[in-house]
N, C-alpha and C. Protein backbone atom coordinates (compact mmCIF):
# COMPACT_ATOMS: atom_id res chain seq x y z
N UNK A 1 -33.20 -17.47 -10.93
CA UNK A 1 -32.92 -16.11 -11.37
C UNK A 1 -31.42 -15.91 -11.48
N UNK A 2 -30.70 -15.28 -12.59
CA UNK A 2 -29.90 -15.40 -12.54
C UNK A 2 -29.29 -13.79 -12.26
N UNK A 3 -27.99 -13.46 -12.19
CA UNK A 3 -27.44 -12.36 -11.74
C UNK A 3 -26.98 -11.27 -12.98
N UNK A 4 -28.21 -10.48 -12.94
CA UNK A 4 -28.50 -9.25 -14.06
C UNK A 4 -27.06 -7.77 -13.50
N UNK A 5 -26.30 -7.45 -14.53
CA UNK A 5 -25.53 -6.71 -14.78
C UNK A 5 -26.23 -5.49 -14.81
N UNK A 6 -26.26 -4.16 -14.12
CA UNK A 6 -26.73 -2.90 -14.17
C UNK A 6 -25.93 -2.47 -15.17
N UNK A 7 -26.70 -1.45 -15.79
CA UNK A 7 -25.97 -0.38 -16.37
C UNK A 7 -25.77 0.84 -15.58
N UNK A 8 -24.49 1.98 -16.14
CA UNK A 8 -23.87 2.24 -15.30
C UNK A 8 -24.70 3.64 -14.19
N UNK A 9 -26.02 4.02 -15.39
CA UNK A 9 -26.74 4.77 -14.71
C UNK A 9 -27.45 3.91 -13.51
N UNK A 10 -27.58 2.66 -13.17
CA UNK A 10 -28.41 2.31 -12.43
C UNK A 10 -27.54 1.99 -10.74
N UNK A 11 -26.57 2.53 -10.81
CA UNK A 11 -25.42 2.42 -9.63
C UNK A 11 -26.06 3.05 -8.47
N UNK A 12 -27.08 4.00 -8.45
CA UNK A 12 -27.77 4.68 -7.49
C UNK A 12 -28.67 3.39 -6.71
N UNK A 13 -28.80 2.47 -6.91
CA UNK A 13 -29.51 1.47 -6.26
C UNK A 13 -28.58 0.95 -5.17
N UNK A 14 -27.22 1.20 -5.50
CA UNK A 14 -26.26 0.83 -4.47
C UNK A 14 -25.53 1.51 -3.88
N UNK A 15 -26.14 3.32 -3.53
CA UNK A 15 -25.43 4.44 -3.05
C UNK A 15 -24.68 3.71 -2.08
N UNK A 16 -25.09 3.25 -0.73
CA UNK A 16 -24.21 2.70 0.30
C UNK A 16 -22.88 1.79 0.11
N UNK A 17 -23.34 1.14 -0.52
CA UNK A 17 -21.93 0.35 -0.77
C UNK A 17 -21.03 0.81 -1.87
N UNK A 18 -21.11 1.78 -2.59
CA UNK A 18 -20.17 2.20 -3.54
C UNK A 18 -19.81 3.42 -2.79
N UNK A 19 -20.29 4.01 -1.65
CA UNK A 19 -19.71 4.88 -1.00
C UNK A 19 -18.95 4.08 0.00
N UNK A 20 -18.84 2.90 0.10
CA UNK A 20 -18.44 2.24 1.41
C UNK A 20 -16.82 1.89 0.28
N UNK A 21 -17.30 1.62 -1.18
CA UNK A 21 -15.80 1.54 -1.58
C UNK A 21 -14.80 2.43 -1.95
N UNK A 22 -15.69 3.67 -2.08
CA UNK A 22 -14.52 4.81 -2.39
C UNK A 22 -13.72 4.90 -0.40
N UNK A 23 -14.31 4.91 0.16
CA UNK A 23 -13.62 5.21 1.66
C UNK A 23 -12.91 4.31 1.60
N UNK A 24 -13.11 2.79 1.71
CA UNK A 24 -12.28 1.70 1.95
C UNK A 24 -10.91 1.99 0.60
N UNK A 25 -11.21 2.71 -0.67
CA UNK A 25 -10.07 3.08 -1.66
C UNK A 25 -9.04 4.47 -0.99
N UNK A 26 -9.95 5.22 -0.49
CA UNK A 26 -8.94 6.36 0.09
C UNK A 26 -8.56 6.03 1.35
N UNK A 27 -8.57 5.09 2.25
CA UNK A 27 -8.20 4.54 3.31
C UNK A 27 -6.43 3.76 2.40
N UNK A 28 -6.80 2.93 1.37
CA UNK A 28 -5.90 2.26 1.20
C UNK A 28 -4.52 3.83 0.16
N UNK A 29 -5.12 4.88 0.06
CA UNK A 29 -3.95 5.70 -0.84
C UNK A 29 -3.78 6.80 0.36
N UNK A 30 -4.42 6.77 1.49
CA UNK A 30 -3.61 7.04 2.81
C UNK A 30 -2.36 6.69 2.98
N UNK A 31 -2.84 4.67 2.83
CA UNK A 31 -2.29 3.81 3.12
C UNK A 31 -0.20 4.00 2.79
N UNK A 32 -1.12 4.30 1.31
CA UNK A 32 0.09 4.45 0.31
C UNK A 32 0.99 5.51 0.49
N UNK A 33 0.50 6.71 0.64
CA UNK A 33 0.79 8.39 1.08
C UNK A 33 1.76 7.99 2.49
N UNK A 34 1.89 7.23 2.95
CA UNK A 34 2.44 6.93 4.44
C UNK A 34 3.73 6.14 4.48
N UNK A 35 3.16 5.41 3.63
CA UNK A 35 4.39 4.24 3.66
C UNK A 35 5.16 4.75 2.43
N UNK A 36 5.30 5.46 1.58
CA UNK A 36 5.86 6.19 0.81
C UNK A 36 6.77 7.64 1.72
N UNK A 37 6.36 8.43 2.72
CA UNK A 37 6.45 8.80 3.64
C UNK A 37 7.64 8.53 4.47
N UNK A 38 7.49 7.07 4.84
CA UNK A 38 8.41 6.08 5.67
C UNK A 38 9.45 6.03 5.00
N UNK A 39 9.35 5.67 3.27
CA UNK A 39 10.42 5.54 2.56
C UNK A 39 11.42 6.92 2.62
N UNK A 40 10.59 7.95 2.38
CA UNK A 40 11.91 9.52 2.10
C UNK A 40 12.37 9.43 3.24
N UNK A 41 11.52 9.00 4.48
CA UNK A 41 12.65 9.49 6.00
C UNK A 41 13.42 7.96 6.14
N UNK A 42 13.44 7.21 5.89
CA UNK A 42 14.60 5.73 5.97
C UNK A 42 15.14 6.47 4.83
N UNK A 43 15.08 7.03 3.54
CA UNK A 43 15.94 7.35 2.37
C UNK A 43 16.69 8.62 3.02
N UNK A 44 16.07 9.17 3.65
CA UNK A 44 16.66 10.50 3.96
C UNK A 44 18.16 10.23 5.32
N UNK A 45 17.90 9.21 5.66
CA UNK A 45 19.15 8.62 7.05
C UNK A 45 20.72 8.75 5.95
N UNK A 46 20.42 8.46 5.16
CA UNK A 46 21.62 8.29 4.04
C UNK A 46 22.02 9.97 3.77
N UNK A 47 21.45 10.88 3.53
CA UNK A 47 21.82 12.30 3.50
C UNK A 47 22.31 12.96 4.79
N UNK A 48 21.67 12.80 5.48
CA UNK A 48 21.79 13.43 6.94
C UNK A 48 23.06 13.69 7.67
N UNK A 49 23.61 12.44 7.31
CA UNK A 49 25.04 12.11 8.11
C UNK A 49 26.14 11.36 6.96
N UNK A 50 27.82 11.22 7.76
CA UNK A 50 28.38 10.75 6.76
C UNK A 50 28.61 9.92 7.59
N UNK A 51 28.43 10.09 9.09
CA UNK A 51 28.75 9.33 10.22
C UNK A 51 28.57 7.63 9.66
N UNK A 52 27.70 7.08 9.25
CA UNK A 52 27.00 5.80 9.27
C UNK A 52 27.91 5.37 8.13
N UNK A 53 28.57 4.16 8.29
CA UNK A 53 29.22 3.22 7.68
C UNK A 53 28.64 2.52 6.21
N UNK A 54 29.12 2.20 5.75
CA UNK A 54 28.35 1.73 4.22
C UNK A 54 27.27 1.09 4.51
N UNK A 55 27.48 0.01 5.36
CA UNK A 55 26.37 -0.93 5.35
C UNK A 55 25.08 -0.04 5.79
N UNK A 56 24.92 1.23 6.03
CA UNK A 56 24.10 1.50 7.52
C UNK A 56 23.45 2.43 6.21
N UNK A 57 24.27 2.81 5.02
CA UNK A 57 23.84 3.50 4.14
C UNK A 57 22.76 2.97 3.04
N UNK A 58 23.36 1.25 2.86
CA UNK A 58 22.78 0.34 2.36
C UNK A 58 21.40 -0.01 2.35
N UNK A 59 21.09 0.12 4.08
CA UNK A 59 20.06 -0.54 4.89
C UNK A 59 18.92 0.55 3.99
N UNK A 60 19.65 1.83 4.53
CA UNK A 60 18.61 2.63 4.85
C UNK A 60 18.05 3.14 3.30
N UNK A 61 19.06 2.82 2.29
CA UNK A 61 18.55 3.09 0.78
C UNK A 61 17.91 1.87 0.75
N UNK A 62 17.93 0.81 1.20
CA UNK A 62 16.84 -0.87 0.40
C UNK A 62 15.72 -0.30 1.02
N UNK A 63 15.61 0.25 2.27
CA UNK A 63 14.41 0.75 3.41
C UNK A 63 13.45 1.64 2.70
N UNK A 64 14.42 2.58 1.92
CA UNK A 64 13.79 3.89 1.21
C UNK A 64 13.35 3.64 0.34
N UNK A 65 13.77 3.18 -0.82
CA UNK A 65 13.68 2.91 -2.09
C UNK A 65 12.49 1.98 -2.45
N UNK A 66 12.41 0.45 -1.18
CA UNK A 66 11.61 -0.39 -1.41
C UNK A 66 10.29 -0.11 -0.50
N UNK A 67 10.01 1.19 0.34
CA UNK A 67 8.91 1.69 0.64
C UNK A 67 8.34 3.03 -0.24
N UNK A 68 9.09 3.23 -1.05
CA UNK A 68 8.36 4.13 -1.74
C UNK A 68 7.70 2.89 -2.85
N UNK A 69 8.74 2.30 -3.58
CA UNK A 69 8.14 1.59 -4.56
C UNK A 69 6.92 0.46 -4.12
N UNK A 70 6.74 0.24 -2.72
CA UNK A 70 5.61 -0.58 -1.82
C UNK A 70 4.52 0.20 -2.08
N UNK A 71 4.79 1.84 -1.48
CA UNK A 71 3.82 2.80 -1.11
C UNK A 71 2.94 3.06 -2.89
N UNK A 72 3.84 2.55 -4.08
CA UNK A 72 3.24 3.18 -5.31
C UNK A 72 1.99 1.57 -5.71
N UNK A 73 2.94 0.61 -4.70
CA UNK A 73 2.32 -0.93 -5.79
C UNK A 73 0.97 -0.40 -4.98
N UNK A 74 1.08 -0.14 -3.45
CA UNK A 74 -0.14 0.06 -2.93
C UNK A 74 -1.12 0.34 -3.16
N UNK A 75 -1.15 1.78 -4.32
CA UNK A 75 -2.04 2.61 -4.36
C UNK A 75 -2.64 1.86 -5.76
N UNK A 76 -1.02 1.09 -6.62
CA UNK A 76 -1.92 0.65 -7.77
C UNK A 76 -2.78 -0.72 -7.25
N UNK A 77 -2.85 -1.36 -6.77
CA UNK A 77 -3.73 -2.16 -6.24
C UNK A 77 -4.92 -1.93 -5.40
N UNK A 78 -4.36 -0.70 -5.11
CA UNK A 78 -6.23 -0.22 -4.63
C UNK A 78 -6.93 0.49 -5.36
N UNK A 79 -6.34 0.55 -6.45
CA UNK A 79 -7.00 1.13 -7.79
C UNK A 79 -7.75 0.40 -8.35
N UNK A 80 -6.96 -1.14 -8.50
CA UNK A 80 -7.25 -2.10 -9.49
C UNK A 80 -8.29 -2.79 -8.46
N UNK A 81 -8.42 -2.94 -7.24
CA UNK A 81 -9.49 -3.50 -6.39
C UNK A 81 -10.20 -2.45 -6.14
N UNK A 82 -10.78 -1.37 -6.27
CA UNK A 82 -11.76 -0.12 -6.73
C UNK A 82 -12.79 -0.63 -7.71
N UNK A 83 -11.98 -0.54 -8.61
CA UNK A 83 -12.38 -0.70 -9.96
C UNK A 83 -13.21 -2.39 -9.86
N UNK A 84 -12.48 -3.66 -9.37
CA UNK A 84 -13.44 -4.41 -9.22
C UNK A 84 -14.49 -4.52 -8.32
N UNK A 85 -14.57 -3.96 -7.28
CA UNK A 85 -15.22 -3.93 -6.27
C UNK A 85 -16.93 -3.27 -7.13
N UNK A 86 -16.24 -2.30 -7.35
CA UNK A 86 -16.90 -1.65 -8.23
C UNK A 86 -18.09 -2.13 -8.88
N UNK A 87 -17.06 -3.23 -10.08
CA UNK A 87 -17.80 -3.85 -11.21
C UNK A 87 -18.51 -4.93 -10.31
N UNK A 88 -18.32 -5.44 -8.93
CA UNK A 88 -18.67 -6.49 -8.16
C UNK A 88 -19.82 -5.95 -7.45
N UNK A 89 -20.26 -4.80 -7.26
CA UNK A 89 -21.06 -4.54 -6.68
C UNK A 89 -22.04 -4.30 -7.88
N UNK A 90 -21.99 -3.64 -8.72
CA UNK A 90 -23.17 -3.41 -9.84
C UNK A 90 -23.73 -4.86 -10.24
N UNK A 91 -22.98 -5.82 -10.18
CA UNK A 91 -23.36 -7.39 -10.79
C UNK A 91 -23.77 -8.29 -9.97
N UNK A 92 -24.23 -7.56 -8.64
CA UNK A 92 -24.23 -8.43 -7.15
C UNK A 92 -23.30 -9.27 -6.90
N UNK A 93 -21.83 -9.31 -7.13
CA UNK A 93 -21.34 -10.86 -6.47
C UNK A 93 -19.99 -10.03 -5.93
N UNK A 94 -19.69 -10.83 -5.02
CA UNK A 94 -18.36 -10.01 -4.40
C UNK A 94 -17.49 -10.62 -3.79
N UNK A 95 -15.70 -10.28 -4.20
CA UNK A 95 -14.68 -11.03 -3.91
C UNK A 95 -14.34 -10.83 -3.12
N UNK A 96 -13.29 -10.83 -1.87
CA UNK A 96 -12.01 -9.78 -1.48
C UNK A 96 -10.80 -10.16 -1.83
N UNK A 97 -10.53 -8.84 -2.03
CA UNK A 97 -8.95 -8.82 -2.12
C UNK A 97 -7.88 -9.34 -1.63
N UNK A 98 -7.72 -10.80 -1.54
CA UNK A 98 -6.93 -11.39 -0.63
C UNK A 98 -5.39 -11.15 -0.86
N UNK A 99 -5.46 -11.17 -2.02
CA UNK A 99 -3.75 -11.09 -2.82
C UNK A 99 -3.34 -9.58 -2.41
N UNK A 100 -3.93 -8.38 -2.46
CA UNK A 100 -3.50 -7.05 -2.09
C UNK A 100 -3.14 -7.15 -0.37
N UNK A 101 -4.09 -7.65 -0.04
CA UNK A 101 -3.61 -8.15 1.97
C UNK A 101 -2.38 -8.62 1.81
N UNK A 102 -1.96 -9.83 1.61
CA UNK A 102 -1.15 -10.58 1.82
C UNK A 102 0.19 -9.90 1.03
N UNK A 103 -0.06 -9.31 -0.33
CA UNK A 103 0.83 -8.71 -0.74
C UNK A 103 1.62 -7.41 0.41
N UNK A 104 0.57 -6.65 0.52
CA UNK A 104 1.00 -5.77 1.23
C UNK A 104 1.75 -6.07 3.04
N UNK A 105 1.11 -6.92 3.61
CA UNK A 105 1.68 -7.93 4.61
C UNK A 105 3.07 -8.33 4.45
N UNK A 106 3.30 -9.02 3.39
CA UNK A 106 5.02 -9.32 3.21
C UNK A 106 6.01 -8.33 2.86
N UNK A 107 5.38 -7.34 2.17
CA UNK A 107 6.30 -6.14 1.55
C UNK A 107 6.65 -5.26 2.73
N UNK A 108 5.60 -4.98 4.18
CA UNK A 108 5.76 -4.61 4.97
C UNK A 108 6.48 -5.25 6.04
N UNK A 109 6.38 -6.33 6.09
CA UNK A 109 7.31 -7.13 6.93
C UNK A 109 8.42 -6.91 6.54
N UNK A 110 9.04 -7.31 5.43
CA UNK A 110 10.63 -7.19 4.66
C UNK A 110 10.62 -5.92 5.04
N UNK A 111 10.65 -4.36 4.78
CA UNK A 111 10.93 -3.39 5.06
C UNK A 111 10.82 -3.08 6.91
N UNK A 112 10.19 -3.38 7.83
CA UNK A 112 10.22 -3.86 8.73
C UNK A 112 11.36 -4.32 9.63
N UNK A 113 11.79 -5.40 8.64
CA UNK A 113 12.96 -6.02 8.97
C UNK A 113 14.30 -5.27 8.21
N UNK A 114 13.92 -4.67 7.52
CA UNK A 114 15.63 -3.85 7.07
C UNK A 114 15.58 -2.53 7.99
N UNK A 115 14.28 -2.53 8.60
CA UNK A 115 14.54 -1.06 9.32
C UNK A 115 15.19 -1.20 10.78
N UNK A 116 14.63 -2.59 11.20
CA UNK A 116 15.10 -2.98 12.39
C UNK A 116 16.68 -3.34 12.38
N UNK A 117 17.48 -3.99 11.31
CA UNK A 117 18.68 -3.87 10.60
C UNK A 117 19.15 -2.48 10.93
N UNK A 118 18.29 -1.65 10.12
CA UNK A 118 19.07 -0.54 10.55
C UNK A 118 19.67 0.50 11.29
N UNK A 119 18.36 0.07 12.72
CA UNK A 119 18.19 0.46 13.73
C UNK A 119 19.40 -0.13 14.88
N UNK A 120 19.60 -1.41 14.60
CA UNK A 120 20.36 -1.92 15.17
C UNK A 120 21.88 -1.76 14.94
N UNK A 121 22.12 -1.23 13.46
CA UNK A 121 23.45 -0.97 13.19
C UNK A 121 23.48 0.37 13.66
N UNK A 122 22.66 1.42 13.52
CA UNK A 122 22.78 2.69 14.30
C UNK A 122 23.32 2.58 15.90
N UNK A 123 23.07 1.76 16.17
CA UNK A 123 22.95 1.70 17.78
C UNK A 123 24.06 1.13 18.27
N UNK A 124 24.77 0.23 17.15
CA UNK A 124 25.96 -0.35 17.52
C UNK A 124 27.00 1.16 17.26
N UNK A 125 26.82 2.02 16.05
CA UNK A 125 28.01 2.88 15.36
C UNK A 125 28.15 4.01 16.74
């Protein structure tokens, strides 16, 4: 037997798991809503004060700038893994998203590490 494609009225056969992917999708634009979040207040260290030395201004704009633009790839990748999950569940076969993990894993680490940078130059000034 091979693996028959629903049409799109027939998605009610899989209420549970297409409700299990919209949560697991608004879990991940939480995700996004947060770490976008993180970015205006590391972006916002640069307004606040004049106190902080260039470099400390530096930190905290790569911090800002590259968690908002994290917080946007986020949401588009849990869009684009929605959408397959989606088409993966109507066709019975199913992937995971390994590349959105791992993506999101390194992008968070690097920002991570410029915050701790920045934390540490605060602490020296």
């Amino acid at each position: 037997m091979g693996v028959s494609t629903l049409n799109p009225g027939d998605e009610s056969k899989f209420v549970q798991q297409h409700l299990a992917n919209e949560r697991t999708f608004l879990a991940w634009i939480r995700t996004s809503i947060t770490i976008v979040g993180l970015g205006f207040l590391a972006a916002g260290i640069v307004f606040r004060s004049t106190s902080y030395g260039d470099i400390g201004h530096r930190l905290s704009a790569v911090a800002g700038i590259g968690a908002v633009l994290l917080g946007g790839a986020v949401a588009a990748l849990a869009t684009k893994d929605y959408f397959a999950k989606r088409r993966g569940i109507n066709e019975g076969a199913f992937r995971s998203s390994a590349f959105t993990i791992l993506f999101v894993f390194a992008a968070l680490g690097i920002i991570d590490i410029v915050l701790l940078m920045l934390v540490l130059f605060l602490l020296e000034s």
